[in-house]
Protein backbone atom coordinates (compact mmCIF):
# COMPACT_ATOMS: atom_id res chain seq x y z
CA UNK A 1 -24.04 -6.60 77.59
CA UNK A 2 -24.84 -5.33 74.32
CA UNK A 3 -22.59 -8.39 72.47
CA UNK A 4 -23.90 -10.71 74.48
CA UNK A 5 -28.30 -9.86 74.23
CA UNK A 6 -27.54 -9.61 70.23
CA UNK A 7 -26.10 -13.19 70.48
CA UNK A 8 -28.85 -14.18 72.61
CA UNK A 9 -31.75 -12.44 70.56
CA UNK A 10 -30.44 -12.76 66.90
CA UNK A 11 -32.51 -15.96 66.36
CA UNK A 12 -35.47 -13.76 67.51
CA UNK A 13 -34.54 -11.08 65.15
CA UNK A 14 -34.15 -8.75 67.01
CA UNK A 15 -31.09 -6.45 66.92
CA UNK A 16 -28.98 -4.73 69.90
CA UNK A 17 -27.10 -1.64 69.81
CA UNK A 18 -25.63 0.71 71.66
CA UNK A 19 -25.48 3.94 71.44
CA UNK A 20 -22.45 6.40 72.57
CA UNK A 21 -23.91 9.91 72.01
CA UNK A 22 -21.36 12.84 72.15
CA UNK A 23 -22.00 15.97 74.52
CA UNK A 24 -25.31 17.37 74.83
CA UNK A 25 -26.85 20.58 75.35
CA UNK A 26 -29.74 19.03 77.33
CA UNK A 27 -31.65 21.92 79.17
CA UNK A 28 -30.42 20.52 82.40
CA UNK A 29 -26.72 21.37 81.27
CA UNK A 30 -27.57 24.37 80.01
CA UNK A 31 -29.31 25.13 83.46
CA UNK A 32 -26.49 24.84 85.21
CA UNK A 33 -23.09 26.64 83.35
CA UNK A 34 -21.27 26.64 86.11
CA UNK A 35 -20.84 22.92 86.49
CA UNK A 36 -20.47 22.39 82.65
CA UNK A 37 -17.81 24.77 81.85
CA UNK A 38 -17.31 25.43 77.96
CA UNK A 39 -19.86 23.09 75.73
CA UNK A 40 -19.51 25.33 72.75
CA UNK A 41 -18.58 22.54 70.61
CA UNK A 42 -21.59 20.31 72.50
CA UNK A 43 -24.48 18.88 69.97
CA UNK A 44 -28.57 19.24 70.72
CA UNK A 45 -29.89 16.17 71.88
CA UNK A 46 -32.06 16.49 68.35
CA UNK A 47 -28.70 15.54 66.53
CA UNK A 48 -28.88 12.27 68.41
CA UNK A 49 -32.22 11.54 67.79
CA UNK A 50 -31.64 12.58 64.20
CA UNK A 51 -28.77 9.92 63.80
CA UNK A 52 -30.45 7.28 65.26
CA UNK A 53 -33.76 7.71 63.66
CA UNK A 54 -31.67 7.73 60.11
CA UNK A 55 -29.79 4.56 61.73
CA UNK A 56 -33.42 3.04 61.81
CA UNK A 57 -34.20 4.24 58.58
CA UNK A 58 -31.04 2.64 57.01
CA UNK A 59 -31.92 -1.12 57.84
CA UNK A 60 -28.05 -1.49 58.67
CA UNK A 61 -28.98 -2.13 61.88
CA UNK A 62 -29.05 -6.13 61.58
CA UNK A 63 -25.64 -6.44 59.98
CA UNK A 64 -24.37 -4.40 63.10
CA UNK A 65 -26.43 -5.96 66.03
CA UNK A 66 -24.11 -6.40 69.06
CA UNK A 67 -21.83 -2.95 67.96
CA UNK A 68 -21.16 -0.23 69.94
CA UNK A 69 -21.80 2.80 67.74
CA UNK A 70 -20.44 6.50 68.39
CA UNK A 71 -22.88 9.02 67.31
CA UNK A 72 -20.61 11.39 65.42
CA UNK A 73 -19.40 8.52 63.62
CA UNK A 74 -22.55 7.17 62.66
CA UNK A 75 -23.68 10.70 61.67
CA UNK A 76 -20.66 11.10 59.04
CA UNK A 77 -21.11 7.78 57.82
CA UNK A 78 -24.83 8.38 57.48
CA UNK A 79 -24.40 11.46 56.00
CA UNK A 80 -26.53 13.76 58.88
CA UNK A 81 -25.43 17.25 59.22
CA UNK A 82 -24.78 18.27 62.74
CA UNK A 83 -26.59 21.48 62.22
């Protein structure tokens, strides 16, 4: 879906990603421990919002309209510490 709106949209310039966040310590996870098991190695949903807003920031975005783009990966190229 998202290849095919950025085809549709890019003569309206607008851009379509989407974004694959890794596991996140949301307080509903952390509300229930039992269910989750070990997310010691899970991020806070701030990292997400972190990468993306330095995604925005970047003005890539338009040269990679219609990607699929894994968090952790963006963050590393980005440079955004996971703390």
């Amino acid at each position: 879906m998202t290849a095919d709106m950025a085809t549709e949209l890019r003569d309206s310039g607008v851009a379509v990603v989407s974004i694959w966040p890794p596991g996140s310590r949301t307080e509903g996870v952390l509300a229930e421990p039992d269910v989750w098991g070990d997310i010691s190695d899970w991020r806070p949903p701030l990292f997400t919002g972190r990468v993306v807003a330095a995604f925005a920031a970047s003005g890539a975005w338009e040269g990679r309209s219609g990607e699929a783009l894994v968090v952790d990966d963006l963050a590393t190229e980005l440079g955004v510490s996971g703390q």
